[in-house]
Protein backbone atom coordinates (compact mmCIF):
# COMPACT_ATOMS: atom_id res chain seq x y z
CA UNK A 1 -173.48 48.58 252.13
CA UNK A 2 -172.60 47.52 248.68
CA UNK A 3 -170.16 50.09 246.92
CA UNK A 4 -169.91 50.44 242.98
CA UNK A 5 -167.60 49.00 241.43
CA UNK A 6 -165.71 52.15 239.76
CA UNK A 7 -165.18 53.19 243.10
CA UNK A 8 -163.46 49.80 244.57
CA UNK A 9 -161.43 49.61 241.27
CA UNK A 10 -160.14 53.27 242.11
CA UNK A 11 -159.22 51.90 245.65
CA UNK A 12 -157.33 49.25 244.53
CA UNK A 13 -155.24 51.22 242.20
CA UNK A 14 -154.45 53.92 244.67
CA UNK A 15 -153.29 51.12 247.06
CA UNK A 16 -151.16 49.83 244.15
CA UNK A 17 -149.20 52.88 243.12
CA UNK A 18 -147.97 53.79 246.89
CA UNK A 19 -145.65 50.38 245.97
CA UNK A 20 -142.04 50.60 246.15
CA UNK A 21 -139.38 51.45 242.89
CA UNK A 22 -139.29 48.11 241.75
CA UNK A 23 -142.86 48.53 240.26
CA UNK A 24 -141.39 51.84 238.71
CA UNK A 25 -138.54 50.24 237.08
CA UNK A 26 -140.79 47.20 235.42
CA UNK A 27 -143.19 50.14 234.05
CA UNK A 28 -139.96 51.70 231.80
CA UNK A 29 -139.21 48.28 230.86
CA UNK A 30 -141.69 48.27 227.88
CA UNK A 31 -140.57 51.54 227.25
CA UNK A 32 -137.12 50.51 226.50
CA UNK A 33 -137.94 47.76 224.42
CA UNK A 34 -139.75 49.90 222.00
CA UNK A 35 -137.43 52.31 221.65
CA UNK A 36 -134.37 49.81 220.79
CA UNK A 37 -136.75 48.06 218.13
CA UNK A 38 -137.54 51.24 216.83
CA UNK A 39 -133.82 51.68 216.48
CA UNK A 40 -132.86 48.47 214.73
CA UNK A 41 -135.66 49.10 212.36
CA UNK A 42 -136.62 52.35 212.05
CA UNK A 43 -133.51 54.61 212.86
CA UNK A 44 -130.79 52.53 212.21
CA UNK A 45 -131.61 51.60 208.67
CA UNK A 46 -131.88 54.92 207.62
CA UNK A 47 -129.01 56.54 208.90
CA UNK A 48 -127.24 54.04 206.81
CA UNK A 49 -129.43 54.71 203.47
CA UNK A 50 -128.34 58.08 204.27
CA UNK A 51 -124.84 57.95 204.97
CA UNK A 52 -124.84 55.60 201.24
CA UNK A 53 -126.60 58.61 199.81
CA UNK A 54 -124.04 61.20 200.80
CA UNK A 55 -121.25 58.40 199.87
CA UNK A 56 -122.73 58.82 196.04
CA UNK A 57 -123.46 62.36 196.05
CA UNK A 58 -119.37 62.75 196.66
CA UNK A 59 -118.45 60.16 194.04
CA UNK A 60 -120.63 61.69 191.27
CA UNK A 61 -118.29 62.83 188.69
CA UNK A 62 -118.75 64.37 184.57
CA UNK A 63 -120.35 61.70 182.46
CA UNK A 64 -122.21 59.58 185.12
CA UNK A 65 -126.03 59.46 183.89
CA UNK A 66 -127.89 60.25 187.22
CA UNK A 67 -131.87 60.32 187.86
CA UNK A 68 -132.99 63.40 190.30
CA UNK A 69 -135.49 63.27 192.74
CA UNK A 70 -137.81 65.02 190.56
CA UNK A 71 -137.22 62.28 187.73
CA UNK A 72 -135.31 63.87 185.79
CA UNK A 73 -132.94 61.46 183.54
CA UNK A 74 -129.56 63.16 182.60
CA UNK A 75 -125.71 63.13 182.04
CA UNK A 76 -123.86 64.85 184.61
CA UNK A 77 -122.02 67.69 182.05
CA UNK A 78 -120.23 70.04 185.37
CA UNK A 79 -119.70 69.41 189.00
CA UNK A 80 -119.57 72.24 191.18
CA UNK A 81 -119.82 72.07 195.24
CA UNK A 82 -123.29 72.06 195.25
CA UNK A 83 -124.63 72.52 191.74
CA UNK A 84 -124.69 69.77 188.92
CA UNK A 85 -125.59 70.84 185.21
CA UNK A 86 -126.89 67.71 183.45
CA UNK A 87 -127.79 67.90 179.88
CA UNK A 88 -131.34 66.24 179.78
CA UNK A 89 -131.25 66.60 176.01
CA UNK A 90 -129.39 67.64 172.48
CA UNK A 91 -129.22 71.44 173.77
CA UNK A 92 -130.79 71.31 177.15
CA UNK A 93 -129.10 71.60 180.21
CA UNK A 94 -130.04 72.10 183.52
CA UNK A 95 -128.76 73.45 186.71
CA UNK A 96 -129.18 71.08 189.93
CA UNK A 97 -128.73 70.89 193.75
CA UNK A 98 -126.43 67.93 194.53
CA UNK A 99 -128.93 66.94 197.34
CA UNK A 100 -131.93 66.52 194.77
CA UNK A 101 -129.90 63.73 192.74
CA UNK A 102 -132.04 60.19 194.07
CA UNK A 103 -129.73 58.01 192.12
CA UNK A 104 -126.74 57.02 189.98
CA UNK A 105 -127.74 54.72 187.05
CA UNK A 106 -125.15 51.90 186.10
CA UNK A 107 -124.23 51.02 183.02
CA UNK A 108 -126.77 48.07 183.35
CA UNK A 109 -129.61 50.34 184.31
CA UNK A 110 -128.92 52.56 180.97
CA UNK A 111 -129.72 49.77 178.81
């Protein structure tokens, strides 16, 4: 009698997976590696862009030139907790959220 072969395949695998825990433990292996190379370059990378970012939001101050999110270029004019007003122009200021501020231009960068 000559069985299928989807059918022997299934037997062997059901034989397989009555193994003991030392199978079990080499199946999570892969699963560990992924997750710590997602960490060094995935997760870790950006908690530290975002700890940077909340470094600069704190150290923005009157008179920096900043460039929100929305690209908006402007001179910081008043710093509340969480508001900015920049002046984007000769009689135009605007009220911001601190967290929608992408960067602080340098004196280079204004050039």
């Amino acid at each position: 009698m000559h069985l299928p072969n989807f059918l022997v395949s299934s037997a062997w695998a059901a034989g397989s997976a009555a193994g003991g825990s030392g199978s079990m433990i080499g199946s999570f292996i892969p699963l560990i590696l992924i997750f710590v190379i997602f960490y060094f370059l995935l997760i870790r990378p950006q908690q530290k862009r975002a700890k940077e970012h909340k470094q600069m939001l704190e150290a923005i101050k009157r008179g920096d030139k900043v460039v929100t999110s929305g690209g908006l270029y402007g001179v910081v004019e008043q710093v509340d907790q969480n508001i900015l007003t920049i002046k984007i122009a000769e009689n135009v200021k605007v009220k911001v959220g601190k967290a929608y501020i992408a960067t602080v231009r340098t004196e280079k960068e204004s050039e």
